[in-house]
Protein backbone atom coordinates (compact mmCIF):
# COMPACT_ATOMS: atom_id res chain seq x y z
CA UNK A 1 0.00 0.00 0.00
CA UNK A 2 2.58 2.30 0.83
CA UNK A 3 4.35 1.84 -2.30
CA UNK A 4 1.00 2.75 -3.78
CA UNK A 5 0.90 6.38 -2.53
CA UNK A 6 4.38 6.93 -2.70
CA UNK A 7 4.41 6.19 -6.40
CA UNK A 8 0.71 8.12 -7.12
CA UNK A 9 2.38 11.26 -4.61
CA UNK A 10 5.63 10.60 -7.42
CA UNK A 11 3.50 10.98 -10.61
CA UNK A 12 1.48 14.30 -9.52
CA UNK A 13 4.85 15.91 -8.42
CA UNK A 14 6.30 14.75 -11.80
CA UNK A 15 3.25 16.60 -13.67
CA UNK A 16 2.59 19.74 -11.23
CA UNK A 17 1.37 21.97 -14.24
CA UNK A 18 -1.38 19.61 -14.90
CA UNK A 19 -1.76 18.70 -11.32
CA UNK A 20 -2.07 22.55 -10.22
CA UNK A 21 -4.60 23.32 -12.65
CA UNK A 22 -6.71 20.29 -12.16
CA UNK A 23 -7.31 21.23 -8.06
CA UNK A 24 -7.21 24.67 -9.41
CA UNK A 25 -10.49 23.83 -11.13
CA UNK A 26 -11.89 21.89 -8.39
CA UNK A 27 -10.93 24.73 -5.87
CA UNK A 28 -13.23 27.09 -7.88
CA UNK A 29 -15.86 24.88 -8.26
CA UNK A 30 -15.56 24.07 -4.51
CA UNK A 31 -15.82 27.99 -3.62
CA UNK A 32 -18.45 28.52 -5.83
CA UNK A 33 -21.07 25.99 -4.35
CA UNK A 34 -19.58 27.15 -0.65
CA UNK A 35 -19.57 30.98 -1.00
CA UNK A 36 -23.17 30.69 -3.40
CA UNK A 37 -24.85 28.70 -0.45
CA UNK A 38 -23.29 30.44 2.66
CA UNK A 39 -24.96 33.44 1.08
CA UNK A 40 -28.26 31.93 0.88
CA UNK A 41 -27.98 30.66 4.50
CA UNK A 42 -26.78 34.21 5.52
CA UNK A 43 -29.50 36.07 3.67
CA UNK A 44 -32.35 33.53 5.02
CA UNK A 45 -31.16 34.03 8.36
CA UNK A 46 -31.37 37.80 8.45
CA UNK A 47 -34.68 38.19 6.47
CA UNK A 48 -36.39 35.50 8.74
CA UNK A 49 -34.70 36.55 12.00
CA UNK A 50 -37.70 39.25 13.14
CA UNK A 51 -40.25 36.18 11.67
CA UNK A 52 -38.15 33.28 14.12
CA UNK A 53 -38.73 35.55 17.17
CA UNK A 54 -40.42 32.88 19.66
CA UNK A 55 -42.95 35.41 20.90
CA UNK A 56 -44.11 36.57 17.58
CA UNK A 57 -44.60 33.26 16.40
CA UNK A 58 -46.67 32.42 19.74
CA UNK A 59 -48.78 35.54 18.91
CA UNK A 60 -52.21 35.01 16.81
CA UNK A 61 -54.10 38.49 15.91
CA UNK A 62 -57.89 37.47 15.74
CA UNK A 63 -60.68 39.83 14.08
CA UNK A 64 -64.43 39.59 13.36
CA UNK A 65 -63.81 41.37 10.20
CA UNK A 66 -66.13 43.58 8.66
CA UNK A 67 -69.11 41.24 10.13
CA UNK A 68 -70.34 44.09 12.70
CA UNK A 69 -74.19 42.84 12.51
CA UNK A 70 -73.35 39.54 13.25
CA UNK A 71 -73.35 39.78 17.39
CA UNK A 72 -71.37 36.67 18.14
CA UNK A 73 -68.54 38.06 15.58
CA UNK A 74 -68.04 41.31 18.34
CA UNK A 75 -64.70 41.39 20.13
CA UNK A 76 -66.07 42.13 23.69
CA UNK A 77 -64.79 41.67 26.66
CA UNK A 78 -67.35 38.80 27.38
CA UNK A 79 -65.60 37.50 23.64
CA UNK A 80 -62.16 37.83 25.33
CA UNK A 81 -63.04 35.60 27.99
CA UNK A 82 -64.08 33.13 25.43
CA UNK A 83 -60.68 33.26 23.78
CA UNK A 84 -59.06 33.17 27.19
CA UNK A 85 -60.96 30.01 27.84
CA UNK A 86 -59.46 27.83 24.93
CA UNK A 87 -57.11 25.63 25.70
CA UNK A 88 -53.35 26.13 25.35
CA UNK A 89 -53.47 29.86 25.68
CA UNK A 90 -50.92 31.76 27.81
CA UNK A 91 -52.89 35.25 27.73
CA UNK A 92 -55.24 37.51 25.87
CA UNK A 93 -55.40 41.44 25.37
CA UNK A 94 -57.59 43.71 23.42
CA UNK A 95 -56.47 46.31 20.60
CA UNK A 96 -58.26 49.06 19.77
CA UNK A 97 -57.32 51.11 16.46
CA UNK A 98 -58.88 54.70 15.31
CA UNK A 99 -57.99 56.70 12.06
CA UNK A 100 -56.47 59.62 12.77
CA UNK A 101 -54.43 62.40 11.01
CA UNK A 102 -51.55 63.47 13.28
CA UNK A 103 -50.04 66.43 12.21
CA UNK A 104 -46.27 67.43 13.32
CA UNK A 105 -46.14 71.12 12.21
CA UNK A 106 -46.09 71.32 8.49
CA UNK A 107 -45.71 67.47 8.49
CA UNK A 108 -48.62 65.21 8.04
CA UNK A 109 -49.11 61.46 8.25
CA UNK A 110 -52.70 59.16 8.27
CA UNK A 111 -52.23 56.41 10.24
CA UNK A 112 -53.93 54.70 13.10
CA UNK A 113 -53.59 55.16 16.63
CA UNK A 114 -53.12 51.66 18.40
CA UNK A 115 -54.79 51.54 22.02
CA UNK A 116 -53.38 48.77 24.00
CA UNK A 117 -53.59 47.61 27.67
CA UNK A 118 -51.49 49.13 30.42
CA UNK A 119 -49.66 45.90 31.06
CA UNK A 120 -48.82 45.88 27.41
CA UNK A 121 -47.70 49.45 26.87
CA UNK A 122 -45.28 49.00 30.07
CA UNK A 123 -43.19 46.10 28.25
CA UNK A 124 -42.51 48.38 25.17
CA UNK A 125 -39.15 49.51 25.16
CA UNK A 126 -38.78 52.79 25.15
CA UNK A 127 -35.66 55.65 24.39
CA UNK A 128 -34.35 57.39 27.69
CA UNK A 129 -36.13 60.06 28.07
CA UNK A 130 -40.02 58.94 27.32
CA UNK A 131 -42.25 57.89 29.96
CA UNK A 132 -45.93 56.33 29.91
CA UNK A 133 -47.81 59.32 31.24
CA UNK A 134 -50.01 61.84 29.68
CA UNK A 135 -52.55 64.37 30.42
CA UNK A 136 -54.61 63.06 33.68
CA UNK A 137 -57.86 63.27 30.93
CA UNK A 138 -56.21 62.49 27.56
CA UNK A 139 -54.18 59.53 26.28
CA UNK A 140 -50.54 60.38 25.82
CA UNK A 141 -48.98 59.00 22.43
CA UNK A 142 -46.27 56.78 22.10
CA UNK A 143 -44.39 56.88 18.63
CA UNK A 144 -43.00 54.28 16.50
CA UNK A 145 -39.35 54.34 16.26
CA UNK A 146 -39.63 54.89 12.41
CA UNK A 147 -42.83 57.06 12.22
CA UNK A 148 -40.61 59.78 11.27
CA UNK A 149 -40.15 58.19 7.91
CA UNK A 150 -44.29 58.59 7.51
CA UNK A 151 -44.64 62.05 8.15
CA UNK A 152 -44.57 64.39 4.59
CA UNK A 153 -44.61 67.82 4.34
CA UNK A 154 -47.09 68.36 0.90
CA UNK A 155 -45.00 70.52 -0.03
CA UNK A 156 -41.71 70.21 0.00
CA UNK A 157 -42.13 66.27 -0.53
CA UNK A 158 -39.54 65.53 2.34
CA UNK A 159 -40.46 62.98 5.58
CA UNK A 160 -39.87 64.40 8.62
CA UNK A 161 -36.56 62.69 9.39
CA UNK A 162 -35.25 64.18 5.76
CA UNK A 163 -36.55 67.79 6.39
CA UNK A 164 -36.52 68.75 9.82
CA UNK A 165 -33.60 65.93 10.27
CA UNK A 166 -34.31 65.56 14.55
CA UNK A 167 -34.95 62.07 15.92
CA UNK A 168 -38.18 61.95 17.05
CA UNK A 169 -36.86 61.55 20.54
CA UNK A 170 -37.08 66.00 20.14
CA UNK A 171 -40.64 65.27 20.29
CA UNK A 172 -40.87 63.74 23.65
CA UNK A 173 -43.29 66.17 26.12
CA UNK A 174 -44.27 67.80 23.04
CA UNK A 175 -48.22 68.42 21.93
CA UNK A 176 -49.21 67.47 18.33
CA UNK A 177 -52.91 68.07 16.44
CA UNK A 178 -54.21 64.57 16.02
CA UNK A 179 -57.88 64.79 13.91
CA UNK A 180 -60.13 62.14 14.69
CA UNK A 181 -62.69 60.55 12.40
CA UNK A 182 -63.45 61.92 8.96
CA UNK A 183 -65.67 64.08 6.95
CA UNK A 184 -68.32 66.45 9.44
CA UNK A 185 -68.12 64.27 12.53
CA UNK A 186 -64.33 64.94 12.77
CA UNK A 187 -63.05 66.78 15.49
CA UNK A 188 -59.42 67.66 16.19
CA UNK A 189 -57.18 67.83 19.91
CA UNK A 190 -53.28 68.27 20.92
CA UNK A 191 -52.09 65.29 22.33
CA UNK A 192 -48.78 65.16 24.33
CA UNK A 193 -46.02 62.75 22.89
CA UNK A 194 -44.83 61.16 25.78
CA UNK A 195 -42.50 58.65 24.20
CA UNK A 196 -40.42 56.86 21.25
CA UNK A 197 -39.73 53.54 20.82
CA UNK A 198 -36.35 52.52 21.59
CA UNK A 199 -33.65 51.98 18.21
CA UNK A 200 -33.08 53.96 14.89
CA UNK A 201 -35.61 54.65 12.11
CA UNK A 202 -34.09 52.16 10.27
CA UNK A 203 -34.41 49.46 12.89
CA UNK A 204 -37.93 47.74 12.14
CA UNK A 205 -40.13 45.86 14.28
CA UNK A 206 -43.59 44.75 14.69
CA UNK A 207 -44.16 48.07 16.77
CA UNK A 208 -42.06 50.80 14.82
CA UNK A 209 -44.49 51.70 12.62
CA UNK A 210 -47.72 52.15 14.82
CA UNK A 211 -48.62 55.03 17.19
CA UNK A 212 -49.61 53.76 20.47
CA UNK A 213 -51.30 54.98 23.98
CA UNK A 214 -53.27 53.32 26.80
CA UNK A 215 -56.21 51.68 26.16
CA UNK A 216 -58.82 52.54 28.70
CA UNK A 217 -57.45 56.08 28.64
CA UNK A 218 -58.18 56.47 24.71
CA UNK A 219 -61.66 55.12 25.17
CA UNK A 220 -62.84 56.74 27.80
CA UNK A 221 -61.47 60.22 25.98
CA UNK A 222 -63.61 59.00 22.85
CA UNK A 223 -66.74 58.15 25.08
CA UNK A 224 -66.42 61.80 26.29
CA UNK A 225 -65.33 63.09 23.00
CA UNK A 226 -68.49 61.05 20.57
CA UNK A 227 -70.83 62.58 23.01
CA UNK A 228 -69.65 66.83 22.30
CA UNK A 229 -68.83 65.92 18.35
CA UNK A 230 -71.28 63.18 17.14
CA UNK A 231 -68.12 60.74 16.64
CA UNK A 232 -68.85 57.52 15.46
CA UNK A 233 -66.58 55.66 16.72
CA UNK A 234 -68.45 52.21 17.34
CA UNK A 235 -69.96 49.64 14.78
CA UNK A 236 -73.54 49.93 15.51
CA UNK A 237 -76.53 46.91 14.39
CA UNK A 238 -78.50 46.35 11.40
CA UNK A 239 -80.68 49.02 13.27
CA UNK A 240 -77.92 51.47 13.23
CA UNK A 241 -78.15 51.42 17.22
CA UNK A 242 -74.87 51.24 18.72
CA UNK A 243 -74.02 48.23 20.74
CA UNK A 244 -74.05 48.77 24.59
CA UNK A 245 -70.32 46.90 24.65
CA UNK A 246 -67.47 48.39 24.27
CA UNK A 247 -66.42 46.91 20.41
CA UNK A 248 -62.38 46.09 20.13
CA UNK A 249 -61.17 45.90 16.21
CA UNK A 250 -58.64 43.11 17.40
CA UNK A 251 -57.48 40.82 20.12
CA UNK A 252 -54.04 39.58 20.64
CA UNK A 253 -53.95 35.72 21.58
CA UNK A 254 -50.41 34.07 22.37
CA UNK A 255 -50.90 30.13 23.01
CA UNK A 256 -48.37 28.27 25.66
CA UNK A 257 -45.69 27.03 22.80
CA UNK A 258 -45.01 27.43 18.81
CA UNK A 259 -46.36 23.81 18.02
CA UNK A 260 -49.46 24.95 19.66
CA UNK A 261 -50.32 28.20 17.55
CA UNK A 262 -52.60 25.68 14.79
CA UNK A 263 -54.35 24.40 17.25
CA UNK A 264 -55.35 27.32 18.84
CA UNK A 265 -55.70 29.09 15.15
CA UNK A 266 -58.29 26.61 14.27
CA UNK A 267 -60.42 27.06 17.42
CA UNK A 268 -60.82 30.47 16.28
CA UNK A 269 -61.59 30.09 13.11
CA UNK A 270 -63.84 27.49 13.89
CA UNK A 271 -65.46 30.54 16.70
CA UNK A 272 -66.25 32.63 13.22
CA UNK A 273 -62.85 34.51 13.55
CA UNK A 274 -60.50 36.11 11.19
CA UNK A 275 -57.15 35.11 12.04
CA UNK A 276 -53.75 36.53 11.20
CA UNK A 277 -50.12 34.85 12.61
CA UNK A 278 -46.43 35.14 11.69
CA UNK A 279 -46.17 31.78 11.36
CA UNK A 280 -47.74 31.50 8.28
CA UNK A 281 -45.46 33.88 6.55
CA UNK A 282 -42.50 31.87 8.58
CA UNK A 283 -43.60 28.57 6.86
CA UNK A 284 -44.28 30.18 3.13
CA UNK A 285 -41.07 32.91 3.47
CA UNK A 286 -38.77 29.62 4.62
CA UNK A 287 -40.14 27.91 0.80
CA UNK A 288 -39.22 30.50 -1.04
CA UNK A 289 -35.27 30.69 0.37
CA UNK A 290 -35.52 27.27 0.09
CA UNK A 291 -35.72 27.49 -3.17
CA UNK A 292 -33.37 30.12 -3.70
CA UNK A 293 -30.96 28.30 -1.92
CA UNK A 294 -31.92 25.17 -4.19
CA UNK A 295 -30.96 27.78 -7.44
CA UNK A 296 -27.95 28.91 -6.14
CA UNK A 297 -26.80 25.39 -5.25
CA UNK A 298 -27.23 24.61 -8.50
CA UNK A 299 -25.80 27.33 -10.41
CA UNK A 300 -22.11 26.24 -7.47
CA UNK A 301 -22.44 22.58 -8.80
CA UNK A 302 -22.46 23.29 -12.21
CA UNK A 303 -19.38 24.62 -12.08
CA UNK A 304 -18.45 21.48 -9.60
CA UNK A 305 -19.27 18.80 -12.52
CA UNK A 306 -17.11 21.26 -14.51
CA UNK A 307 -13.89 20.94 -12.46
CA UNK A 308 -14.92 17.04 -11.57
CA UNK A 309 -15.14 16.61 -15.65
CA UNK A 310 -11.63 18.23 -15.17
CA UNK A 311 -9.95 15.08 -12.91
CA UNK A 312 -11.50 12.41 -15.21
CA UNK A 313 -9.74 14.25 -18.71
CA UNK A 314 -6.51 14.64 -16.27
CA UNK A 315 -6.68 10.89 -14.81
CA UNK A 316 -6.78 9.86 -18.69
CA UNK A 317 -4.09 12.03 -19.93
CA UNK A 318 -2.12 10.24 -16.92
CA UNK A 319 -2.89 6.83 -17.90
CA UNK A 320 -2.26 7.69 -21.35
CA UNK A 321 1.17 8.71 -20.97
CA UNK A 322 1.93 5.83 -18.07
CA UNK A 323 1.24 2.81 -20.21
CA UNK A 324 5.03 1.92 -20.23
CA UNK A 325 4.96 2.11 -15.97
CA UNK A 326 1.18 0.01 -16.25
CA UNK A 327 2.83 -2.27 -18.10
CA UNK A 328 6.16 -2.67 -15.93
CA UNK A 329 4.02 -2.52 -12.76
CA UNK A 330 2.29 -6.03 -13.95
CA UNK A 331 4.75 -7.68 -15.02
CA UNK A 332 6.28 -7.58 -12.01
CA UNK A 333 3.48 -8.97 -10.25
CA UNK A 334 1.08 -5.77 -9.20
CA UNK A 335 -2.48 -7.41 -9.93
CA UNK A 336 -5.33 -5.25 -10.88
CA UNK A 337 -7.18 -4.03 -7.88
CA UNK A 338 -3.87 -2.48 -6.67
CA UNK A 339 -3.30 -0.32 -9.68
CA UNK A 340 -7.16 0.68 -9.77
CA UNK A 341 -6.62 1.95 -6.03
CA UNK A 342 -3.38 3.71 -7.08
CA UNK A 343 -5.26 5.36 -10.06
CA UNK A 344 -7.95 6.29 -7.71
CA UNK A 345 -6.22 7.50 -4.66
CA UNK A 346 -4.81 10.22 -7.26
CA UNK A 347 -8.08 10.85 -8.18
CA UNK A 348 -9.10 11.16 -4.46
CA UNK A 349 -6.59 13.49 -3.57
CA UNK A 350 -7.33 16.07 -6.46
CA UNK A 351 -10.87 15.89 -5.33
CA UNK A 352 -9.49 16.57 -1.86
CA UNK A 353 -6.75 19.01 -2.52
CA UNK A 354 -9.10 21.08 -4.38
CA UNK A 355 -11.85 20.83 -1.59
CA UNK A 356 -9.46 22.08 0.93
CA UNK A 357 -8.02 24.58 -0.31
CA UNK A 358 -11.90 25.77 -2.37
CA UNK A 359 -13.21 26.01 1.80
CA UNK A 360 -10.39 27.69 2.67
CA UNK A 361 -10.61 30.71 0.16
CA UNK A 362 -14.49 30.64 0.57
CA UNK A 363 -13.76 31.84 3.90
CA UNK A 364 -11.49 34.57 3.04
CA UNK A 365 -14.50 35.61 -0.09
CA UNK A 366 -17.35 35.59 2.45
CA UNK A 367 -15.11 38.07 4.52
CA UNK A 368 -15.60 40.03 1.38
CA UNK A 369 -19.03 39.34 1.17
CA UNK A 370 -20.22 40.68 4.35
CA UNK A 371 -17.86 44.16 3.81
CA UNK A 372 -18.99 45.16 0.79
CA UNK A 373 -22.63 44.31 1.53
CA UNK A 374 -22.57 46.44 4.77
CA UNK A 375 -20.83 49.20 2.58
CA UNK A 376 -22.81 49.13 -0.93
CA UNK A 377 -26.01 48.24 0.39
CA UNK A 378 -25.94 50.20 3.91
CA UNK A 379 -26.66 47.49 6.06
CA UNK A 380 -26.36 47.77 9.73
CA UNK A 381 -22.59 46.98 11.13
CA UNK A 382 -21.98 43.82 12.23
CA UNK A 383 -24.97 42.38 9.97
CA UNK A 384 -23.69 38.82 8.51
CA UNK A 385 -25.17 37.96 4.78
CA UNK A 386 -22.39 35.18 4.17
CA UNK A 387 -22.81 32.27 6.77
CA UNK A 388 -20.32 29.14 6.44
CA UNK A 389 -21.96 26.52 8.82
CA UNK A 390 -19.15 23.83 9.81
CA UNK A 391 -21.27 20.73 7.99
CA UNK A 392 -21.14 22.95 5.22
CA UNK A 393 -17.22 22.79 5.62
CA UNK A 394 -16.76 19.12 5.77
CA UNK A 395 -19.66 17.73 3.18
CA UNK A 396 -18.01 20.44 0.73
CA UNK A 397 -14.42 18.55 1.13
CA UNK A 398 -15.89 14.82 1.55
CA UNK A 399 -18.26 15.60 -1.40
CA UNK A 400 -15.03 16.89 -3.84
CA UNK A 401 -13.24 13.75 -2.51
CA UNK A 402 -16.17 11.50 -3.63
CA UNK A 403 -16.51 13.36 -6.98
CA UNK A 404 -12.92 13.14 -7.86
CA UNK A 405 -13.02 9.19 -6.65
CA UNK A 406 -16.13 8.74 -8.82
CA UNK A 407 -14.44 11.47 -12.18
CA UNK A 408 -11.04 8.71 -12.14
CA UNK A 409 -12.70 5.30 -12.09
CA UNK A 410 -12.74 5.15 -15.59
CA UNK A 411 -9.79 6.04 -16.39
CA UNK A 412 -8.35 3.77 -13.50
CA UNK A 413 -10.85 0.73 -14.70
CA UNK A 414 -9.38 0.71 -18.22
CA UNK A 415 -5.87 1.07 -17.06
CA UNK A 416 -6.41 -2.24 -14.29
CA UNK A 417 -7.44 -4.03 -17.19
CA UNK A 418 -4.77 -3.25 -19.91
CA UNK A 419 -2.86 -6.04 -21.13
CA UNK A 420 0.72 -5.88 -19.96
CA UNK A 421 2.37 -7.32 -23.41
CA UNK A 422 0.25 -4.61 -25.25
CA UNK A 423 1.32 -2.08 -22.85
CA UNK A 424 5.05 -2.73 -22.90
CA UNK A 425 5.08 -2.08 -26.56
CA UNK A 426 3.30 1.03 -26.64
């Protein structure tokens, strides 16, 4: 055996033009599968990262849609309990949302205003300098880190993080017009911004692009407010009487663990309810980078088979001009298994060789990677878009190996076989 490799370790020294380029093409094949799908794992991981949250998963949104006459569609608290009720559900809180035009000076934005419970509003993380408080009669507001992005002066055309260029931190104890409703029954009030969400206006969430405040604060202020301005701010029945419950456009249900969120999604459905969860995104966002992982993979072996194509035209250029040394080798007794390993070790080792050293350099171009796509494309620092998991490291090399094994069996078959009289003449 060890004459074997010594004498296959002999021949690819002899030839080291032919045996250079050979890995050479097997190293770029090797980096191109690598560095193509350590991109796709990269760029899966960061656009499903905000879906893969545990808690957002967990969380179902139900709604009785637009089915106001229907009584036992109504999100009351009496409904609540209901949903509280089902089993495999951690907790339940109501949502209340009213159009509203908030205006910040010249800047204008239409949007809704997001009334949650206290308990809620307290686990929002907030910037330094906000607070939960507002006027002792009105609801204070509570701003979506990136809300600046949604407020446009008409005329100038600019957002109000382009034009006035202040976080809206600035804003914080500050009093802004907010109109309610629409048409004649609208009426307008200044309501005191009493805090921003915590992180850039680039850095999105499920919360930086809503305006919130407390719940019980922001209906009693719209009892007291329908009463003066004829605000409709309830559904009312197929009477057009307004219901003598207090109506909430949402509730949000979060169930016990992940694999429970179908469960609990078909109870509600089954109830009459509209549901809405991340995890149905999750499942149908994860199918689509499979599949773009699946094209890229593709597009890295191509050029795989290329270099593997490569070994087998090298491993018959080798046997080719070793017929002499095939010959000699059985005459002197080597039978035909042992030259058929020979041939393929040197196979193997290309394969290998060129697998090494193709990981290695995808390394140093997914380095690359992530620089220039935090430069060019103005990514957040630190954000990863080339990820090079370890199986990724060792199925790349074993897989080259394999291939090259597999690319010099023919070549190492027919030279096993050759006659050693013939040989010795050629």
């Amino acid at each position: 055996m060890g004459w074997m490799i010594r004498l296959s370790l002999m021949n690819m020294k002899r030839r080291k033009a032919r045996t250079v380029l050979t890995v050479l093409g097997v190293t770029i094949g090797v980096i191109s599968i690598v560095s193509l799908l350590a991109l796709g794992f990269g760029v899966k991981k960061e656009l499903l990262s905000e879906f893969e949250n545990e808690n957002t998963v967990k969380t179902i949104t139900g709604s009785g849609g637009e089915s106001y006459k229907e009584k036992s569609k109504l999100l009351t608290d009496r409904t609540l309990e209901k949903f509280r009720e089902i089993e495999r559900v951690s907790y339940v809180y109501p949502r209340y949302e009213i159009g509203a035009v908030v205006n910040i000076g010249k800047y204008t934005t239409y949007t809704n205003i997001v009334g949650i419970p206290t308990e809620q509003l307290e686990q929002l993380k907030l910037s330094e300098n906000s607070a939960l408080q507002g006027y002792s009669n009105k609801p204070g507001l509570i701003f979506g880190n990136s809300m600046g992005m949604f407020f446009y002066n008409s005329k100038t055309g600019l957002s109000y993080s382009k034009g006035e260029g202040e976080r809206l931190d600035a804003l914080v104890n500050t009093s802004v017009n907010v109109d309610f409703g629409y048409g004649d029954t609208s009426f307008s009030t200044r309501l005191k911004v009493t805090g921003v969400l915590e992180g850039d206006e680039d850095d999105y969430s499920e919360q930086s692009q809503n305006i919130y405040c407390d719940l019980d604060k922001l209906e009693r202020f719209l009892k007291r407010s329908s009463q003066s301005n004829d605000l409709s701010i309830q559904p009312t029945d197929a009477n057009g009487n307004s219901y003598k419950e207090w109506i909430y456009t949402s509730a949000v249900v979060v169930v016990d663990d992940i694999k429970d969120v179908d469960f609990v999604v078909k109870k509600l459905q089954d109830m009459g309810f509209e549901t809405f969860n991340a995890k149905e995104y999750l499942e149908s966002a994860k199918k689509q980078m499979k599949m773009i992982q699946l094209l890229l993979g593709g597009i890295g072996t191509i050029a795989l088979v290329v270099a593997v194509i490569g070994i087998s035209n090298t491993m018959t250029t080798s046997v080719y001009d070793r017929i002499n040394e095939i010959g000699m080798l059985k005459v002197i007794g080597c039978d035909t298994d042992e030259l058929l390993g020979m041939f393929l070790f040197e196979s193997g080792v290309l394969g290998f060789a060129g697998g090494l050293f193709g990981v290695g350099m995808s390394y140093g171009i997914k380095g690359i990677i992530n620089k220039v796509a935090v430069a060019l494309l103005d990514f957040e620092k630190g954000v990863v878009l080339a990820v090079i998991p370890l199986w990724l490291v060792f199925t790349a090399i074993i897989l080259s190996t394999i291939l090259g094994i597999l690319a010099g069996y023919i070549p190492a078959r027919w030279a096993s076989r050759l006659n050693p009289l013939e040989a010795l003449r050629k």
